[in-house]
PDB file of N, CA and C in Angstrom:
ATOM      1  N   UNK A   1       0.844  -1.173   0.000  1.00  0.00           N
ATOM      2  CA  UNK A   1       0.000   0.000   0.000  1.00  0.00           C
ATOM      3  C   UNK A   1       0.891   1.238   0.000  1.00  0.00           C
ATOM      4  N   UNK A   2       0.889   2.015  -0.786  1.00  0.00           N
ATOM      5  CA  UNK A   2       1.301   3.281  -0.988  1.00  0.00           C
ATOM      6  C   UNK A   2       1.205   4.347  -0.260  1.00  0.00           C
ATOM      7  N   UNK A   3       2.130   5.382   0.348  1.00  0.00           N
ATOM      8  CA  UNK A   3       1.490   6.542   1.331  1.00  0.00           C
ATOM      9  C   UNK A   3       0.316   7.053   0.661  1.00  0.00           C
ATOM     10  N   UNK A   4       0.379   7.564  -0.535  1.00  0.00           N
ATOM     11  CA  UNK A   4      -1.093   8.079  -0.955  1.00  0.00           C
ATOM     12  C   UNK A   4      -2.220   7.945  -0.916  1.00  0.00           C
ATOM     13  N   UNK A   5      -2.049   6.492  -0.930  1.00  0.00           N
ATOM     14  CA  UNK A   5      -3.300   5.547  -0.874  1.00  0.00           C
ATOM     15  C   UNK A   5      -3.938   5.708   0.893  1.00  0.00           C
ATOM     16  N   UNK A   6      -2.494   5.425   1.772  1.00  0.00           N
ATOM     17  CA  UNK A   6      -2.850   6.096   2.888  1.00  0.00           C
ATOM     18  C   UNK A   6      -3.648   7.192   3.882  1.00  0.00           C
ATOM     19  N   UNK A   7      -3.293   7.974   3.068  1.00  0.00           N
ATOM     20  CA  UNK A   7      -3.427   9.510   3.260  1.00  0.00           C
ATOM     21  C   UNK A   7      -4.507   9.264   2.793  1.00  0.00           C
ATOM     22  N   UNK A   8      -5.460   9.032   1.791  1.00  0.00           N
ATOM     23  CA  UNK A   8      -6.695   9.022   1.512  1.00  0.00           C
ATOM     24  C   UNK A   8      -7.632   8.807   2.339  1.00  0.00           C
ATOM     25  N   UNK A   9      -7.253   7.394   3.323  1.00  0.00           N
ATOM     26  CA  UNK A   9      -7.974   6.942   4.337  1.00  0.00           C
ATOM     27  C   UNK A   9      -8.434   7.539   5.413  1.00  0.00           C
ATOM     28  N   UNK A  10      -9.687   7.786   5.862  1.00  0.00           N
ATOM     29  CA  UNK A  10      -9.915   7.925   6.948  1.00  0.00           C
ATOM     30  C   UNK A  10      -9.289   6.998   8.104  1.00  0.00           C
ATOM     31  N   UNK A  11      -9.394   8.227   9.652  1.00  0.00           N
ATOM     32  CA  UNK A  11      -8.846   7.732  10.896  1.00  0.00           C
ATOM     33  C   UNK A  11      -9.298   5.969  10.739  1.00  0.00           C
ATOM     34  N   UNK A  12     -10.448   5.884  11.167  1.00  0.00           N
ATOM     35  CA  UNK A  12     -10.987   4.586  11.564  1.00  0.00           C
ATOM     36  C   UNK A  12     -10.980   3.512  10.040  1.00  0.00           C
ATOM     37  N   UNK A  13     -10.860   3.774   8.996  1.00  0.00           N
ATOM     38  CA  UNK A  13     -10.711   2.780   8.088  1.00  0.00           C
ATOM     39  C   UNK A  13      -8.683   2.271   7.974  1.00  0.00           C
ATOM     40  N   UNK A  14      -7.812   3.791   8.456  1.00  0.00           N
ATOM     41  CA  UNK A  14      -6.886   2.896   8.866  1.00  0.00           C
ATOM     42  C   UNK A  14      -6.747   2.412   9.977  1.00  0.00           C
ATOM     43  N   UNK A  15      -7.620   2.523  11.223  1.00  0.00           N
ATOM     44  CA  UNK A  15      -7.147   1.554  12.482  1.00  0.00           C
ATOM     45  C   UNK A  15      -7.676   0.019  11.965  1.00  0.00           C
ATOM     46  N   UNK A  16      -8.703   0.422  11.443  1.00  0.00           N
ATOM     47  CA  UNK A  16      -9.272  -1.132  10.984  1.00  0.00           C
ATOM     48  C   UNK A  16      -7.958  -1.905   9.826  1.00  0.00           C
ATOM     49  N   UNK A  17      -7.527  -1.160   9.143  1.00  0.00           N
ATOM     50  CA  UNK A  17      -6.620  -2.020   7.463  1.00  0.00           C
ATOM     51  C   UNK A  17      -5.240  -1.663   8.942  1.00  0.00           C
ATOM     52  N   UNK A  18      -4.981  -1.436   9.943  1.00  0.00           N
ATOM     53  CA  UNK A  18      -3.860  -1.656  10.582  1.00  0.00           C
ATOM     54  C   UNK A  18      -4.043  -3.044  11.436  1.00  0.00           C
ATOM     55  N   UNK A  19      -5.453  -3.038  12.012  1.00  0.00           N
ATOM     56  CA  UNK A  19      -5.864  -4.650  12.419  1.00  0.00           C
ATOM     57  C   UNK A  19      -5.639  -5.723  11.685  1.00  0.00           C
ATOM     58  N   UNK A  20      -6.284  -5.768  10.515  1.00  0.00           N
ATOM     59  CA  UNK A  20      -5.747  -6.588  10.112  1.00  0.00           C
ATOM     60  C   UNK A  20      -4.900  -6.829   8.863  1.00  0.00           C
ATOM     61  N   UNK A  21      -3.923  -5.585   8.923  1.00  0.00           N
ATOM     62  CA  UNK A  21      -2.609  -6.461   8.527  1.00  0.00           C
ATOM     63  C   UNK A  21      -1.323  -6.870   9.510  1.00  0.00           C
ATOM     64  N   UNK A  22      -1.811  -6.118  11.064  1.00  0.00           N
ATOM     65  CA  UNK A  22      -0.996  -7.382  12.184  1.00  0.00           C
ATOM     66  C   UNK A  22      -1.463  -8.365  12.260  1.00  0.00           C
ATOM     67  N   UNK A  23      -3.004  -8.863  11.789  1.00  0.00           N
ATOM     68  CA  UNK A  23      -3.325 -10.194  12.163  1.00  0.00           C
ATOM     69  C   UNK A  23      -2.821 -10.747  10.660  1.00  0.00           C
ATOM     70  N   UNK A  24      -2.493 -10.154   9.555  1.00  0.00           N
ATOM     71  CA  UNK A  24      -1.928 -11.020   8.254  1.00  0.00           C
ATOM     72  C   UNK A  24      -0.182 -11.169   8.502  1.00  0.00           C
ATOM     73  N   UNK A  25      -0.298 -10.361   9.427  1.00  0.00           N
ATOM     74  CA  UNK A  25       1.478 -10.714   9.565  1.00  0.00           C
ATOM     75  C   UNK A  25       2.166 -11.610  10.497  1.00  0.00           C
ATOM     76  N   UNK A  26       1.079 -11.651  11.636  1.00  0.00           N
ATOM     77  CA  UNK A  26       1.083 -13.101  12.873  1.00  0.00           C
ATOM     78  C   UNK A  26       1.083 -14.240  12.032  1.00  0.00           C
ATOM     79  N   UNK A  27      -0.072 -14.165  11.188  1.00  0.00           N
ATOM     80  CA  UNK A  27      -1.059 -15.449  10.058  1.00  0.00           C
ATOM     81  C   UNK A  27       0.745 -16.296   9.397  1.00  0.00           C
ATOM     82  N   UNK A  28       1.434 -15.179   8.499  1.00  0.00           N
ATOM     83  CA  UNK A  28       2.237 -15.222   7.672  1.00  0.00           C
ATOM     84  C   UNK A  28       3.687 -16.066   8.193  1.00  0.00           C
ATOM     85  N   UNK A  29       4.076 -15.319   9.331  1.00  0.00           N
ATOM     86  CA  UNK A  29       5.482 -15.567  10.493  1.00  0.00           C
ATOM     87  C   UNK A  29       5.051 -17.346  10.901  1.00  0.00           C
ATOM     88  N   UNK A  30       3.575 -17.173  11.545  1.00  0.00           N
ATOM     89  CA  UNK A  30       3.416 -19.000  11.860  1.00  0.00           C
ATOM     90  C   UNK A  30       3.560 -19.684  10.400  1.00  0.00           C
ATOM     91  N   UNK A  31       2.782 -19.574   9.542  1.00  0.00           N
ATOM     92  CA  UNK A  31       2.921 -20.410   8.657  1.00  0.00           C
ATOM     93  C   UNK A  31       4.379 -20.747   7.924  1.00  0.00           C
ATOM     94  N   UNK A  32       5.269 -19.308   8.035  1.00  0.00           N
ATOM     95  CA  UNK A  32       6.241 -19.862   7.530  1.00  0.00           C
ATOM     96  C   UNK A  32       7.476 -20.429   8.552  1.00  0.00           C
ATOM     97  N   UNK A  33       7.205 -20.268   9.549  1.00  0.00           N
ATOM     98  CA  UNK A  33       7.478 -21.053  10.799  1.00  0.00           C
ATOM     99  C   UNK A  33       7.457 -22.705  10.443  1.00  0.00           C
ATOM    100  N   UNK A  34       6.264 -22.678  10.043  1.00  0.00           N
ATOM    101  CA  UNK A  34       5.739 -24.437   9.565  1.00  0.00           C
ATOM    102  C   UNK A  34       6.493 -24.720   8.291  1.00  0.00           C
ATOM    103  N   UNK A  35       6.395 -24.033   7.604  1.00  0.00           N
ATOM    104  CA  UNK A  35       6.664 -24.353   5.992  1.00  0.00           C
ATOM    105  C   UNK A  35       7.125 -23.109   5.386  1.00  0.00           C
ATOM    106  N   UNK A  36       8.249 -23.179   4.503  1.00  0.00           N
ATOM    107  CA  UNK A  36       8.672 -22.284   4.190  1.00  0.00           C
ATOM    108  C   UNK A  36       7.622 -21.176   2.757  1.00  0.00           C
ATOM    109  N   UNK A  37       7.238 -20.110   3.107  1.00  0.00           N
ATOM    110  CA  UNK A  37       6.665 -19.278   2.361  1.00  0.00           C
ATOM    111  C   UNK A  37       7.023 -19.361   0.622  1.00  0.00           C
ATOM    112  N   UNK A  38       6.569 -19.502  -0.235  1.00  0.00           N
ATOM    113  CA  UNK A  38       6.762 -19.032  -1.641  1.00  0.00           C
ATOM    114  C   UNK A  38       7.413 -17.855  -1.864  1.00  0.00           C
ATOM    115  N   UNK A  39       7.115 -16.493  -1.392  1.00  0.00           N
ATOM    116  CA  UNK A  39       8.286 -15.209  -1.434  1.00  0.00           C
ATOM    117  C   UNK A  39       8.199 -15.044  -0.278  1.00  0.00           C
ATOM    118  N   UNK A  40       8.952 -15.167   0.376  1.00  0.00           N
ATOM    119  CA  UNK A  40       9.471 -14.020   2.112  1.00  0.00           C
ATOM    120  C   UNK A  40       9.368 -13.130   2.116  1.00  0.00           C
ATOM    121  N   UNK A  41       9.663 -12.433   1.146  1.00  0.00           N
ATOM    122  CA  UNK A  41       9.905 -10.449   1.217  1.00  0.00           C
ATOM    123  C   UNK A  41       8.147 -10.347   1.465  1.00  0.00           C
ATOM    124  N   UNK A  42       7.070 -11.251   1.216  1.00  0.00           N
ATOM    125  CA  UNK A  42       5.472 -10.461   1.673  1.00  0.00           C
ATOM    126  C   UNK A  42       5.990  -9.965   3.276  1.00  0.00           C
ATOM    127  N   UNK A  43       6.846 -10.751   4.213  1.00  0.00           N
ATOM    128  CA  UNK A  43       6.509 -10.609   5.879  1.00  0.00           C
ATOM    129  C   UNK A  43       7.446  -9.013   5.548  1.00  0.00           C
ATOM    130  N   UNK A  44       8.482  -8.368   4.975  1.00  0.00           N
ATOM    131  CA  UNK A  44       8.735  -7.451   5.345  1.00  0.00           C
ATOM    132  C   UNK A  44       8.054  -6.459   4.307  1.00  0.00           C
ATOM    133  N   UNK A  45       7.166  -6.670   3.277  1.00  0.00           N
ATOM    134  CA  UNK A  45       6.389  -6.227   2.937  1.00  0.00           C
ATOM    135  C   UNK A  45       5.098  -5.743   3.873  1.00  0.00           C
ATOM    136  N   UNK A  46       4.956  -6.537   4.514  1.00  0.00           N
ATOM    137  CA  UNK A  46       3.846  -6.333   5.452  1.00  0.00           C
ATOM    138  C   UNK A  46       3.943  -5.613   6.838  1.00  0.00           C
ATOM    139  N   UNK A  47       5.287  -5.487   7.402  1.00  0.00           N
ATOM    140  CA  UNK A  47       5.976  -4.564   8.737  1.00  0.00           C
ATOM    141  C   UNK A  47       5.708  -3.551   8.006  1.00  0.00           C
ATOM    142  N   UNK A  48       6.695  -3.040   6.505  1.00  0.00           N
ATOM    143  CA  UNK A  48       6.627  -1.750   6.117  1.00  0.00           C
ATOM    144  C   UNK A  48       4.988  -1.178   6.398  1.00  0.00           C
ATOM    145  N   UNK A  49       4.436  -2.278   6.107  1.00  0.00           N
ATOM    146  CA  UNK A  49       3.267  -1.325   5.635  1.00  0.00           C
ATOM    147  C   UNK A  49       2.258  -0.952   6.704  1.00  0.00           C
ATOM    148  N   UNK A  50       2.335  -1.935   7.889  1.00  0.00           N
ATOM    149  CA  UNK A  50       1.977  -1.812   9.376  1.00  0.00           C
ATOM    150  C   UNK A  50       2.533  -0.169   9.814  1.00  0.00           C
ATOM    151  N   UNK A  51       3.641  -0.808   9.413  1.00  0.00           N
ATOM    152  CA  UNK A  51       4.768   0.987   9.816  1.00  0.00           C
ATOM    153  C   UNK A  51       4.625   2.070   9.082  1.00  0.00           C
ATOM    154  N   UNK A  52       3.629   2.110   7.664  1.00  0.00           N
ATOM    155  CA  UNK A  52       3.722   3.111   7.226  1.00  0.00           C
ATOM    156  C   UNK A  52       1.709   3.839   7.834  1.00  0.00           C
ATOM    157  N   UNK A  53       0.845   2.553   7.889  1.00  0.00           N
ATOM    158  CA  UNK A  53      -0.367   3.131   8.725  1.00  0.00           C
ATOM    159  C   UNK A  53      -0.336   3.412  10.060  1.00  0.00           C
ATOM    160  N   UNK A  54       0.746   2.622  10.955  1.00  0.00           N
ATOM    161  CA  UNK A  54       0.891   4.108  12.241  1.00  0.00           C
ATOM    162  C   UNK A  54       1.577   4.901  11.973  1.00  0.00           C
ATOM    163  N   UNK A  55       1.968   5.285  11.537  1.00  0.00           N
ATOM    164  CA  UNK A  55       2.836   6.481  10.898  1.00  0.00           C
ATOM    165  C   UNK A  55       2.252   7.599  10.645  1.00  0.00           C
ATOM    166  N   UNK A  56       1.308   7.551   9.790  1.00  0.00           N
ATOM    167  CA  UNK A  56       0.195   8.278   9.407  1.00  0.00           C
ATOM    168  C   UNK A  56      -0.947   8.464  10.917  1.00  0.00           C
ATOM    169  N   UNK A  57      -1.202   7.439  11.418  1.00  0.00           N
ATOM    170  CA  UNK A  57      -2.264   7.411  12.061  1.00  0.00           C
ATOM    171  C   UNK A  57      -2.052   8.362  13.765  1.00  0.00           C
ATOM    172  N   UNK A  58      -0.157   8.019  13.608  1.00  0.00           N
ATOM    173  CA  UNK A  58       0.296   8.834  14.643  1.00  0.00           C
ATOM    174  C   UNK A  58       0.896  10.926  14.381  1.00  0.00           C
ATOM    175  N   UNK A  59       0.805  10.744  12.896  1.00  0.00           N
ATOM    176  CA  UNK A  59       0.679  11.957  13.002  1.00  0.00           C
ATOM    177  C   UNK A  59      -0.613  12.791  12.883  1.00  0.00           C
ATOM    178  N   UNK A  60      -1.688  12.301  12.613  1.00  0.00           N
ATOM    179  CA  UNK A  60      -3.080  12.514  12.500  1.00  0.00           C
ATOM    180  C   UNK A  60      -3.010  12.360  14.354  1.00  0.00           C
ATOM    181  N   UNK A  61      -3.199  12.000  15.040  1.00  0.00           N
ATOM    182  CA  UNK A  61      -2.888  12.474  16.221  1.00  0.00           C
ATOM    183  C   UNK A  61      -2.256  13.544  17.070  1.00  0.00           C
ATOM    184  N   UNK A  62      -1.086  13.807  16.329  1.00  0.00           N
ATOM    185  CA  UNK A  62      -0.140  15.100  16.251  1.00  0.00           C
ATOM    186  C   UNK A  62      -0.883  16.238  15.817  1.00  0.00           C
ATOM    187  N   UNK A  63      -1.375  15.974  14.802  1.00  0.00           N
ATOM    188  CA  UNK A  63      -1.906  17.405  13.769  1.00  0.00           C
ATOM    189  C   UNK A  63      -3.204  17.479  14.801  1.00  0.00           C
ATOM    190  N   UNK A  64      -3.826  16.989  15.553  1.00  0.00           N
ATOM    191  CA  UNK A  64      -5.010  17.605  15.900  1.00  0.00           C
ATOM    192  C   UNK A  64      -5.450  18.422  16.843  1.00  0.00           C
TER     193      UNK A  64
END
């Protein structure tokens, strides 16, 4: 997901797409725990992008 795409979002539609992409990134770490993943780079694909909706969500906090 793109900052732009970010920034578009309302407060509460990113706390919700921040829920669950920690619960797609718990999901991701066990499974490849079990079995090794098809591409790896999705799990640091998926931190970035955890890290880029609080990011946003913590300066929308700031700005208000």
């Amino acid at each position: 997901m793109k900052q732009a795409e970010i920034k578009e979002l309302t407060v509460a539609e990113i706390q919700e797409r921040l829920a669950t992409e920690k619960e797609n990134l718990v999901r991701m770490k066990l499974n490849h725990s079990i079995s090794p993943l098809d591409n790896p780079l999705q799990i640091k694909v998926a931190r970035k992008t955890i890290a880029r909706l609080a990011t946003e969500l913590r300066a929308r906090e700031i700005n208000k």
